[in-house]
Each structure stands twice: as structure tokens, then as C-alpha cells.
N, C-alpha and C. Protein backbone atom coordinates (compact mmCIF):
# COMPACT_ATOMS: atom_id res chain seq x y z
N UNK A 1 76.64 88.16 111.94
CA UNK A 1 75.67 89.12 112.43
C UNK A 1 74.56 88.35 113.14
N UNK A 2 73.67 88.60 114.44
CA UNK A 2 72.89 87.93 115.04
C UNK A 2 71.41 88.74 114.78
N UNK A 3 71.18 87.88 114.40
CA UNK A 3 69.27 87.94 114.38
C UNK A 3 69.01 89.77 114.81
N UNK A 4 69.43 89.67 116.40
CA UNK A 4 69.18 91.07 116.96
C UNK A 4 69.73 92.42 115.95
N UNK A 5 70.74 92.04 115.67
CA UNK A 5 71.90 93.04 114.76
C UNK A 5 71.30 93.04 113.54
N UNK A 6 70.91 91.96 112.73
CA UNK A 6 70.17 92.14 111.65
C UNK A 6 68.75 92.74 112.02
N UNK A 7 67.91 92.66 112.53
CA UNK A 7 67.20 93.20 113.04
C UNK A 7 67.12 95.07 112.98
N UNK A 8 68.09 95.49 113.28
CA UNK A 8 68.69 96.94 114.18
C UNK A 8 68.30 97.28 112.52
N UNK A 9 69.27 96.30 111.78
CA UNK A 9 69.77 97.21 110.25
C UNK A 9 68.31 97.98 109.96
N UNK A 10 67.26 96.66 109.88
CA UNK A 10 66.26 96.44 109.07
C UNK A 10 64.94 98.06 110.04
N UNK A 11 65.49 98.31 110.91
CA UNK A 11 64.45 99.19 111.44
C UNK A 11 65.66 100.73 111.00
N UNK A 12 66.97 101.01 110.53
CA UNK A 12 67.14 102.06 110.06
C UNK A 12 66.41 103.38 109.54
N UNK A 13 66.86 104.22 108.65
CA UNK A 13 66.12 105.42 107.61
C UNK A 13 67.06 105.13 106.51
N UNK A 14 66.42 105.26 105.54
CA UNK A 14 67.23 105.55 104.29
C UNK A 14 65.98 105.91 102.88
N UNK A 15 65.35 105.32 102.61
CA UNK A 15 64.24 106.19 102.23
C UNK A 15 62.77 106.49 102.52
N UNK A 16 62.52 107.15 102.15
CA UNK A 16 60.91 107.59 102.22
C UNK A 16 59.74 107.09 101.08
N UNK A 17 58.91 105.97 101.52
CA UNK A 17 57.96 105.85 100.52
C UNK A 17 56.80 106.59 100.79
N UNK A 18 56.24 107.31 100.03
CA UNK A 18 54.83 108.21 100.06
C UNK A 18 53.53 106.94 99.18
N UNK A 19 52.55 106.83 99.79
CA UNK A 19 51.43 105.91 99.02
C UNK A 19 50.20 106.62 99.76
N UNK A 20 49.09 105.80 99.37
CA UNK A 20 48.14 106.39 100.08
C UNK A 20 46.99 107.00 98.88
N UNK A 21 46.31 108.00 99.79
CA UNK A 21 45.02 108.63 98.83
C UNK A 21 45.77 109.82 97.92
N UNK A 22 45.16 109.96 96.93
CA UNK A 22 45.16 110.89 95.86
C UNK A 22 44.96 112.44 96.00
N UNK A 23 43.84 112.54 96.34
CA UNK A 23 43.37 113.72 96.71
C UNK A 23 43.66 114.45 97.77
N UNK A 24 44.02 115.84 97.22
CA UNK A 24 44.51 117.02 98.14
C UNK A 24 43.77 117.31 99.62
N UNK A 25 42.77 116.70 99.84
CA UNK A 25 41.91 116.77 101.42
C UNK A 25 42.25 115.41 101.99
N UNK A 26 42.72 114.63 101.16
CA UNK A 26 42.66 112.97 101.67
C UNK A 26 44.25 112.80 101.93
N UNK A 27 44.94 112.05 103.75
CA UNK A 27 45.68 112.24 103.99
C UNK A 27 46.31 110.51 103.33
N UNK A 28 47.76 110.55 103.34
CA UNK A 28 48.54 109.48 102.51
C UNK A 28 49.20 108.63 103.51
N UNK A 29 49.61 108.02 103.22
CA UNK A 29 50.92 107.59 104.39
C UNK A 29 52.34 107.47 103.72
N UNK A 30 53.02 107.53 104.90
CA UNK A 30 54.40 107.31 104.11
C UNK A 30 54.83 106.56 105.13
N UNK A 31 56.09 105.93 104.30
CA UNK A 31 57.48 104.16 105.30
C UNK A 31 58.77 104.71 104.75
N UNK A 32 59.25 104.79 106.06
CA UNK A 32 60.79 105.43 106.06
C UNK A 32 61.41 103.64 106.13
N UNK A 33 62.17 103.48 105.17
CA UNK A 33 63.03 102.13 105.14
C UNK A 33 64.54 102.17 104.74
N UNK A 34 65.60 101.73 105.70
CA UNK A 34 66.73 101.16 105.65
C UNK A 34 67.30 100.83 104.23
N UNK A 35 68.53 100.37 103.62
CA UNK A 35 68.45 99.70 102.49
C UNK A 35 68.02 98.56 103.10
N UNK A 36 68.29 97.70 103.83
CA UNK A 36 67.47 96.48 103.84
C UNK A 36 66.12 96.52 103.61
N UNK A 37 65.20 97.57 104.26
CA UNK A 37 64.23 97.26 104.05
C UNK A 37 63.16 97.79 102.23
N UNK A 38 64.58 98.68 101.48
CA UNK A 38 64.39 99.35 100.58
C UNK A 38 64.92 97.92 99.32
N UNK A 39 65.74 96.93 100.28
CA UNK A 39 65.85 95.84 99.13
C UNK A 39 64.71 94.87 99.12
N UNK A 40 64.27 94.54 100.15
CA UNK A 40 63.01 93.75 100.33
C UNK A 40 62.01 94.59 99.55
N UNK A 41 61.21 95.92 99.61
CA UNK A 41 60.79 96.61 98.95
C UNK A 41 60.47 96.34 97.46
N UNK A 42 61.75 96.69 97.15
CA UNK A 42 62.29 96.51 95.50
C UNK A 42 61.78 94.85 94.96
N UNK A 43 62.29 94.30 95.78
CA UNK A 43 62.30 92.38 95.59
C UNK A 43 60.84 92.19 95.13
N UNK A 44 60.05 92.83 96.32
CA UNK A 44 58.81 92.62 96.50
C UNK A 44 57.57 93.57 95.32
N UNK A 45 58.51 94.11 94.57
CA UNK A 45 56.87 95.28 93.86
C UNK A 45 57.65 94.87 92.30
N UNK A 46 58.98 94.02 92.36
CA UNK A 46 59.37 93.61 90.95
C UNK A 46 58.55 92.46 91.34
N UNK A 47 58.06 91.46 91.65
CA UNK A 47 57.28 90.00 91.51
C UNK A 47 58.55 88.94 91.70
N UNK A 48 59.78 89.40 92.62
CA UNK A 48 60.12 88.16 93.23
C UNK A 48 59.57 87.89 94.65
N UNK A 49 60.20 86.20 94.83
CA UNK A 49 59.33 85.60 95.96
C UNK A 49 60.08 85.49 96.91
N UNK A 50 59.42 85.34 97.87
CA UNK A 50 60.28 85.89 99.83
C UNK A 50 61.36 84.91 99.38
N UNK A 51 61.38 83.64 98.96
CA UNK A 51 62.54 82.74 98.79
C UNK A 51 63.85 83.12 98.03
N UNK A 52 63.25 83.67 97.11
CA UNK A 52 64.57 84.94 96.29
C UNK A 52 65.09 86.27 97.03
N UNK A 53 64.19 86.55 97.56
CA UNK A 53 64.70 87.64 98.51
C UNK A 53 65.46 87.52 99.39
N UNK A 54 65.05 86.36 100.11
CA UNK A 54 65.65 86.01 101.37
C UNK A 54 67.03 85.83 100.82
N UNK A 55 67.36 85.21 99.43
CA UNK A 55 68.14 84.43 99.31
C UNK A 55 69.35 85.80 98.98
N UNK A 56 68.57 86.95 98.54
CA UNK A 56 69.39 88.19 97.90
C UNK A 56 70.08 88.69 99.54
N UNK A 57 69.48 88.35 100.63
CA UNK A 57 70.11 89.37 101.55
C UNK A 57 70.57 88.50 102.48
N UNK A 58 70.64 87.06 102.17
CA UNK A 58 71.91 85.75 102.52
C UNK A 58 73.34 86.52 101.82
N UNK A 59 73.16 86.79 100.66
CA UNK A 59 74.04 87.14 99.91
C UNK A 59 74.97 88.53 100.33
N UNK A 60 73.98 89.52 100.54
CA UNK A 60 74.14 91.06 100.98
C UNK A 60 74.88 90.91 102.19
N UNK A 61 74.50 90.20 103.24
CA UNK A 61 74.56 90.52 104.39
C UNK A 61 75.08 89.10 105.50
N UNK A 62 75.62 89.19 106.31
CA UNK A 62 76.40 88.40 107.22
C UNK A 62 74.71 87.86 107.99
N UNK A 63 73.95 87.12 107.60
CA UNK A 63 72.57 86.75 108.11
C UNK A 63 71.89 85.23 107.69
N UNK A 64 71.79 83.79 108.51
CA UNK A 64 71.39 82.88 108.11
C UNK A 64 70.39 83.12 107.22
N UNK A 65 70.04 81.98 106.29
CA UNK A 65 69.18 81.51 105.68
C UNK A 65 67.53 81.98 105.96
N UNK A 66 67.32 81.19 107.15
CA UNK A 66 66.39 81.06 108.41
C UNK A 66 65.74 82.43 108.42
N UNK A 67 66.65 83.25 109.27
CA UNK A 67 66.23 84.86 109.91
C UNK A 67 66.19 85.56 108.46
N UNK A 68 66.87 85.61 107.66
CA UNK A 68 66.51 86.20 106.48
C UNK A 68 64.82 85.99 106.19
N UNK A 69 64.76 84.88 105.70
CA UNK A 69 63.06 84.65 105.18
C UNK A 69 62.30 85.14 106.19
N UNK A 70 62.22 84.42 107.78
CA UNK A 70 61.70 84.94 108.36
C UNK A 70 61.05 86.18 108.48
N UNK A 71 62.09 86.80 108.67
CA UNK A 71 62.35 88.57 108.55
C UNK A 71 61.50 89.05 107.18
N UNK A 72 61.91 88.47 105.59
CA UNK A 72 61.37 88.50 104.53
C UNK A 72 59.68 88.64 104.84
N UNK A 73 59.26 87.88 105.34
CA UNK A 73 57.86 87.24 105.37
C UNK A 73 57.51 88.12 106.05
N UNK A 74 57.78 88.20 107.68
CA UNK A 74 57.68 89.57 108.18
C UNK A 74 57.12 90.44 107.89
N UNK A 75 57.99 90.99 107.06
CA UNK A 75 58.10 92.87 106.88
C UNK A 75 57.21 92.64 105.57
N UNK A 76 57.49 91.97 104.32
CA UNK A 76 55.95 91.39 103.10
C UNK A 76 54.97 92.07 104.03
N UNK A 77 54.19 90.80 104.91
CA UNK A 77 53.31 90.87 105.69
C UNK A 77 52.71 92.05 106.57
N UNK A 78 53.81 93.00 106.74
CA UNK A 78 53.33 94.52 107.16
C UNK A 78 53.50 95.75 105.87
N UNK A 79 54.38 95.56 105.16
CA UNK A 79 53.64 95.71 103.64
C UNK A 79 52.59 95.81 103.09
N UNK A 80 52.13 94.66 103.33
CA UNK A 80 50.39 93.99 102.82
C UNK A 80 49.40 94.79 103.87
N UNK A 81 49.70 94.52 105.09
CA UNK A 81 48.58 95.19 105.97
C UNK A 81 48.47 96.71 105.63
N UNK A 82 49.85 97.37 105.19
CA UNK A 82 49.67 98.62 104.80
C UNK A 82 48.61 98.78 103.56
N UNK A 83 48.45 98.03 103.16
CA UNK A 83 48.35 98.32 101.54
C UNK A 83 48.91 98.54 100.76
N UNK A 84 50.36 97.91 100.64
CA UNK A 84 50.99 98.29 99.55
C UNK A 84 51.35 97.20 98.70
């Protein structure tokens, strides 16, 4: 699979996360994610590290070492900016 193709997976739908404010006047956000991006997800809110992750979707998926973490670190990193 090439970078680009792994890529494609990782911008899919497969679920819906809802987060955000509490209150019924206060609006939330929600992240529609792929299973890839629903395994990174998972990896990431149990307290493993991009290096385990990366290493879970070496495993999953036809994708170097390299573009895995990369990608890992990535999507973490827009995670975090979300606030989540």
C-alpha cells in the first residue's frame, strides 16, 4: 500500500465522536473517523505511545514502519489541537 493509499484509508467514515461543551446552549464538536483513524483513537485515550500504535497498524495494514508513525503523530497532533 503507498503512503497516498494509506492516506485515502485514514480520511474514510466509520465512526462518529461527539466531545465538546456540556450544556444545552453550548455547541460540541464532533470527528467522523475511519477504522484507522478509530484505531489510532482507541491507542491513543488507552495511554499507548505513537510507537505502539504505529507499530499496531504495521501490523493491520500493508504500510511501512516510517508512514505509519508519521501519520500516528499526525493525526495525535490534530487530536490535541482539537482538544481531545
Amino acid at each position: 500500500m503507498t503512503r497516498r493509499s494509506f492516506l485515502k484509508v485514514l480520511v474514510g467514515t466509520v465512526a462518529l465522536l461527539s466531545f465538546g461543551k456540556l450544556a444545552a446552549s453550548e455547541r460540541g464538536s464532533s470527528l467522523v473517523l475511519n477504522e484507522t483513524g478509530m484505531r489510532i483513537y482507541k491507542g491513543y485515550v488507552s495511554g499507548r505511545n505513537v510507537e505502539q500504535i504505529a507499530s499496531d497498524l504495521v501490523a493491520e495494514y500493508e504500510v511501512d514502519y516510517e508512514t505509519a508513525l508519521r501519520d500516528t503523530k499526525e493525526f495525535i497532533s490534530t487530536l490535541r489541537a482539537m482538544g481531545i
